[in-house]
C-alpha atoms as a PDB file:
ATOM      1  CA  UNK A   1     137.173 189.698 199.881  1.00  0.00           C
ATOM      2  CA  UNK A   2     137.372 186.759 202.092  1.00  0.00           C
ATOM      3  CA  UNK A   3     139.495 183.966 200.737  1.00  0.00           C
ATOM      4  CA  UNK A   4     140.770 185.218 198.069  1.00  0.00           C
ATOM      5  CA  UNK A   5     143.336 186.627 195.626  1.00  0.00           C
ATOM      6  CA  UNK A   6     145.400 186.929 192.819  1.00  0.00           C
ATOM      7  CA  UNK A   7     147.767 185.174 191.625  1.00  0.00           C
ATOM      8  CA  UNK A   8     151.546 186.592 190.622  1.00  0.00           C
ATOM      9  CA  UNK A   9     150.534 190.162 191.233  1.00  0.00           C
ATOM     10  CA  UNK A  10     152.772 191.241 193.861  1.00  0.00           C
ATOM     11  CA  UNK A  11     154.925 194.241 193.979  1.00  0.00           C
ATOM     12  CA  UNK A  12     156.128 194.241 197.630  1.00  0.00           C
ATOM     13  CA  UNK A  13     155.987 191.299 200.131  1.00  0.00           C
ATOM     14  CA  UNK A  14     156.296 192.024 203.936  1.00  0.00           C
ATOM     15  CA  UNK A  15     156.671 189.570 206.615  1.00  0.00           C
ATOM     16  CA  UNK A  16     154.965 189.074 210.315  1.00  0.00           C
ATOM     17  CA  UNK A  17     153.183 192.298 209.786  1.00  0.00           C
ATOM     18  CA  UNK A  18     149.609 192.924 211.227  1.00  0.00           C
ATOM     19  CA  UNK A  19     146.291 192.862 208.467  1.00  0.00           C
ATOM     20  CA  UNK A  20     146.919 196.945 210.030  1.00  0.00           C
ATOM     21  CA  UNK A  21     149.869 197.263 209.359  1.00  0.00           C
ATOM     22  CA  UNK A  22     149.644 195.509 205.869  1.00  0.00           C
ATOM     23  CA  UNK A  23     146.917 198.022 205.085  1.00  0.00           C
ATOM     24  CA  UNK A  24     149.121 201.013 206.168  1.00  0.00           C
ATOM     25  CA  UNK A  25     151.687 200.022 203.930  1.00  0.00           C
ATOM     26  CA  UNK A  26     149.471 199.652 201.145  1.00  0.00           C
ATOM     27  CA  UNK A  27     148.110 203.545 201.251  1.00  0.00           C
ATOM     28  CA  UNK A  28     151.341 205.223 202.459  1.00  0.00           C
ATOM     29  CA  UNK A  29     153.635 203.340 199.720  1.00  0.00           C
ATOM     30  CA  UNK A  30     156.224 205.865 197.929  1.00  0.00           C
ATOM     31  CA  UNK A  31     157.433 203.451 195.700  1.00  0.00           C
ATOM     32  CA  UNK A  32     154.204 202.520 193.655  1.00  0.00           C
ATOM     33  CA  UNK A  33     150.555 202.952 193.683  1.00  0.00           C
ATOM     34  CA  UNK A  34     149.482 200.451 195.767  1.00  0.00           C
ATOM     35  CA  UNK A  35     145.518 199.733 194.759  1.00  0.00           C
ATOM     36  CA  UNK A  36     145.248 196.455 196.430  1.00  0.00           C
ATOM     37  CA  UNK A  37     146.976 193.785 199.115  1.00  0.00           C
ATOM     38  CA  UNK A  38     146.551 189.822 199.875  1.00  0.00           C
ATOM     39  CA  UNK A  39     147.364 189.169 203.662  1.00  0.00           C
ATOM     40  CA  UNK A  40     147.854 186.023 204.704  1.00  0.00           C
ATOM     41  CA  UNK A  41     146.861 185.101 208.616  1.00  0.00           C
ATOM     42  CA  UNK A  42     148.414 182.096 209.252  1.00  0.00           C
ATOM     43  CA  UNK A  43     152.001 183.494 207.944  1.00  0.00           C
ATOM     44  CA  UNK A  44     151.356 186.922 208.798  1.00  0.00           C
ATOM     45  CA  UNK A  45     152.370 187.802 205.193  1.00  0.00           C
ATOM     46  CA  UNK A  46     151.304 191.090 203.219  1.00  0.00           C
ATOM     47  CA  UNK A  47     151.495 191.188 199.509  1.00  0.00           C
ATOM     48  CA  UNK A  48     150.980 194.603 198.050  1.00  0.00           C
ATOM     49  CA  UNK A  49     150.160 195.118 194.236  1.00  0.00           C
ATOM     50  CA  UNK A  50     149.777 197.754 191.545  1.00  0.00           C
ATOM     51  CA  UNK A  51     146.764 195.679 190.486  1.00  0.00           C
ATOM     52  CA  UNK A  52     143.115 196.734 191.027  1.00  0.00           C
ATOM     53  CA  UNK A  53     141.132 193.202 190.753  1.00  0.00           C
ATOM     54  CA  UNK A  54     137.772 195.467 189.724  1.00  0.00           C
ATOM     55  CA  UNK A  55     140.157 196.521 186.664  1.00  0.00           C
ATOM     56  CA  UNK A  56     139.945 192.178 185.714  1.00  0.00           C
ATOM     57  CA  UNK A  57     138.296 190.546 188.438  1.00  0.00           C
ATOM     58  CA  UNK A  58     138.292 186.977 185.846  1.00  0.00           C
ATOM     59  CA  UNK A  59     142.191 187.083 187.920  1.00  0.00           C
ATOM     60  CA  UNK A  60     140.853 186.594 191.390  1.00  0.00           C
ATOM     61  CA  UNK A  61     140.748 182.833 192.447  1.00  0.00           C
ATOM     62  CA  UNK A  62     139.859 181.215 195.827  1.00  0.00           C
ATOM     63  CA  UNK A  63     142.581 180.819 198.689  1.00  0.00           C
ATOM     64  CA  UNK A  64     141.964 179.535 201.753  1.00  0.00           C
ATOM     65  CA  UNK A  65     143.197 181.621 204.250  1.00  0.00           C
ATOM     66  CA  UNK A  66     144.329 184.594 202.460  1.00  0.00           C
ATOM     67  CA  UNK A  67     141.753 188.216 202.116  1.00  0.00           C
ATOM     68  CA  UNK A  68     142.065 190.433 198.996  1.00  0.00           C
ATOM     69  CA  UNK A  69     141.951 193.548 200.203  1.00  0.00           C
ATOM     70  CA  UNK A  70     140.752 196.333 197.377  1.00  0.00           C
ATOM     71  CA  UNK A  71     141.557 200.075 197.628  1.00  0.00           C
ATOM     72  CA  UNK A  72     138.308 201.911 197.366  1.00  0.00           C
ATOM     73  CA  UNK A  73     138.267 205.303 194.990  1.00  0.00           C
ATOM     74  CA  UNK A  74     134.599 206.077 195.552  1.00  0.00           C
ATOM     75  CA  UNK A  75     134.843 206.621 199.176  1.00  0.00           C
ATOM     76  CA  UNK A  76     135.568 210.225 199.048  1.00  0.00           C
ATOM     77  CA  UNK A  77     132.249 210.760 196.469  1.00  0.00           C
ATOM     78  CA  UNK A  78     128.463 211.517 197.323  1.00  0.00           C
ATOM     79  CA  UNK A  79     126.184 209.471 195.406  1.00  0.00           C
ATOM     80  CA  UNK A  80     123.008 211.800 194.040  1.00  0.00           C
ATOM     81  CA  UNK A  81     121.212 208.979 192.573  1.00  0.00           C
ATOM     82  CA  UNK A  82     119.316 210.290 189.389  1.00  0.00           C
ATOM     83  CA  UNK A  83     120.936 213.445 188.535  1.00  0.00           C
ATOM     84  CA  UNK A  84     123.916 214.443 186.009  1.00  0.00           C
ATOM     85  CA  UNK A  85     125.599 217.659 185.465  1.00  0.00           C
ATOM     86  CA  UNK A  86     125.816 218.882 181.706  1.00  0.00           C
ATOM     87  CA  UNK A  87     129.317 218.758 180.943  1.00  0.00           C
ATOM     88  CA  UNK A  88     131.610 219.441 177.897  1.00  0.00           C
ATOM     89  CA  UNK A  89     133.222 216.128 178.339  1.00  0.00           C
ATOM     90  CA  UNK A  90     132.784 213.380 175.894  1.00  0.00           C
ATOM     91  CA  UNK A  91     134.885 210.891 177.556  1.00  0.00           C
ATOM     92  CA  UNK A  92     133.551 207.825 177.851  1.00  0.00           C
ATOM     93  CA  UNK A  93     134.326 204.444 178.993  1.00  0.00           C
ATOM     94  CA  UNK A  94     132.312 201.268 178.754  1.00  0.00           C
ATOM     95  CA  UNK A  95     132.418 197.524 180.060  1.00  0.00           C
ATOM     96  CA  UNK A  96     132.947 198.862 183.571  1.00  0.00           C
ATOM     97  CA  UNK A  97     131.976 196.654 186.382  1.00  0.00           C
ATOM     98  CA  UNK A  98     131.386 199.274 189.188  1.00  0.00           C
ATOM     99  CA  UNK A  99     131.254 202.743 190.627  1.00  0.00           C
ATOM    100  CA  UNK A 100     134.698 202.304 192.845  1.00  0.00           C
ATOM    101  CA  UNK A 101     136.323 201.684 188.757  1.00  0.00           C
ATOM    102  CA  UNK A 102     134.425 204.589 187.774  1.00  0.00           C
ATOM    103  CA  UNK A 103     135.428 206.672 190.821  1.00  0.00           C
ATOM    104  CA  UNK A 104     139.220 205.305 189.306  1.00  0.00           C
ATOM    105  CA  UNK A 105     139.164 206.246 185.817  1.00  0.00           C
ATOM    106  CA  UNK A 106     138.026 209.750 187.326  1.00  0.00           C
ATOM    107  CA  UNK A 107     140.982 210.487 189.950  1.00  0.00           C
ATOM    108  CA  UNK A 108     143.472 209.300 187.839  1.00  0.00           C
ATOM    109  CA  UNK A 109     142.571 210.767 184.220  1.00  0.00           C
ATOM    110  CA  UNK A 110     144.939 213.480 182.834  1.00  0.00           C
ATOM    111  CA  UNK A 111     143.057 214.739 179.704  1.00  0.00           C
ATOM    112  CA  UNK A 112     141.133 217.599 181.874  1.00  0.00           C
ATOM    113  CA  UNK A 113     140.740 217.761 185.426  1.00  0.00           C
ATOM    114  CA  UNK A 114     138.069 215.496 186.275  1.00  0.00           C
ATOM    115  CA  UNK A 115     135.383 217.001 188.422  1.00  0.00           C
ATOM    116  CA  UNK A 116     132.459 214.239 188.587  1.00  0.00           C
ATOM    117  CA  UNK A 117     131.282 211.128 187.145  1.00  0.00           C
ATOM    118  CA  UNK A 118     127.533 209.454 186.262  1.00  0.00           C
ATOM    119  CA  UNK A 119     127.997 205.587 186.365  1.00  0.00           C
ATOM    120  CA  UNK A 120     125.430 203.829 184.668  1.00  0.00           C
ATOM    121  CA  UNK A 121     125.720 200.205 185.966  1.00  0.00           C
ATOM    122  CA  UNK A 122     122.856 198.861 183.700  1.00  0.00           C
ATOM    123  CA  UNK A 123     125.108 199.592 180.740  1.00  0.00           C
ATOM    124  CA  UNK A 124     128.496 199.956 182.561  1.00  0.00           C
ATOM    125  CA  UNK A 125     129.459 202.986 180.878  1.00  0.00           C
ATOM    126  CA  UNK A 126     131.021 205.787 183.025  1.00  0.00           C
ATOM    127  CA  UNK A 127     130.887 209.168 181.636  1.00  0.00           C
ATOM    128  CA  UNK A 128     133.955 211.433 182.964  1.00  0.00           C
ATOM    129  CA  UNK A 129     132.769 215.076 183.500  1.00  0.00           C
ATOM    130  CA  UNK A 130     134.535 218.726 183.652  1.00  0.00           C
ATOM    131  CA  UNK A 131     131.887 220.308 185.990  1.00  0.00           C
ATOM    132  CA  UNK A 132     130.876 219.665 189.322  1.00  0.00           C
ATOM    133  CA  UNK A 133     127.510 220.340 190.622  1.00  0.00           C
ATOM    134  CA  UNK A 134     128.114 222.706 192.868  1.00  0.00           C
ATOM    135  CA  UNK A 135     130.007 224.388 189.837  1.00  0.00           C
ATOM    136  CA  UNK A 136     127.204 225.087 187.416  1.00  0.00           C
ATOM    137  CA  UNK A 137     123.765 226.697 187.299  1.00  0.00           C
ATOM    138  CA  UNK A 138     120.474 224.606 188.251  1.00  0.00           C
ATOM    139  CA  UNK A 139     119.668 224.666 184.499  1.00  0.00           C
ATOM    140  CA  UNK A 140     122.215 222.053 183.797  1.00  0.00           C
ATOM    141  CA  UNK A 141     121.756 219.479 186.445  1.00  0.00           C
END
């Protein structure tokens, strides 16, 4: 997100690193799970955060010179618009603003291991399932 970022959210700062190199740091941290970074060009600065701005995105503000850089959870997922898989699951979240949150909630939930998701951004409700489609008979897609 060009110019801009969030303000007081940083867990690590590095200095006269690359936008590369910021990045790197951001997805191999040990220390924390990094799930976004603000680098700053003119300083070369990297500021790596626990925060992911789709979580609260009324915290992102305009900076001139500084790019909010967002990890993205739905990058490993195929999108099959129109279908859902029957599942046992009634876990349910609402007020969420996109599929990368949805993708979140999915990866990181411990109740049962989470196998897909259906997104419904008209509503923004994501429904967490136990099945994936590959997983179940063609009766229950």
């Amino acid at each position: 997100m060009p110019n801009k970022f969030v303000k007081h959210f940083d867990n690590d700062i590095l200095s006269k690193v690359s936008v590369d190199d910021c990045a790197q740091a951001c997805v191999t941290s040990l220390t924390f799970v990094c799930n976004s970074f603000e680098y700053q060009y003119a300083t070369s600065y990297c500021l790596l955060s626990t925060l992911h701005p789709d979580e609260n995105p009324s915290m992102i503000t305009t900076n001139i010179g500084v790019d909010l850089y967002i990890r993205d959870y739905s990058n490993n997922v195929v999108e099959t618009a129109g279908t859902t898989v029957l599942s046992s699951s009634n876990t349910i979240y609402q007020e969420i603003l996109d599929t990368n949150q949805c993708a979140k909630l999915c990866i990181d939930y411990m109740g049962f291991n989470c196998k897909s998701f259906d997104y419904c951004p008209d509503i923004g409700t994501c429904y967490l399932g136990r099945s994936h489609v590959y997983d179940v008979p063609k009766a229950q897609i």
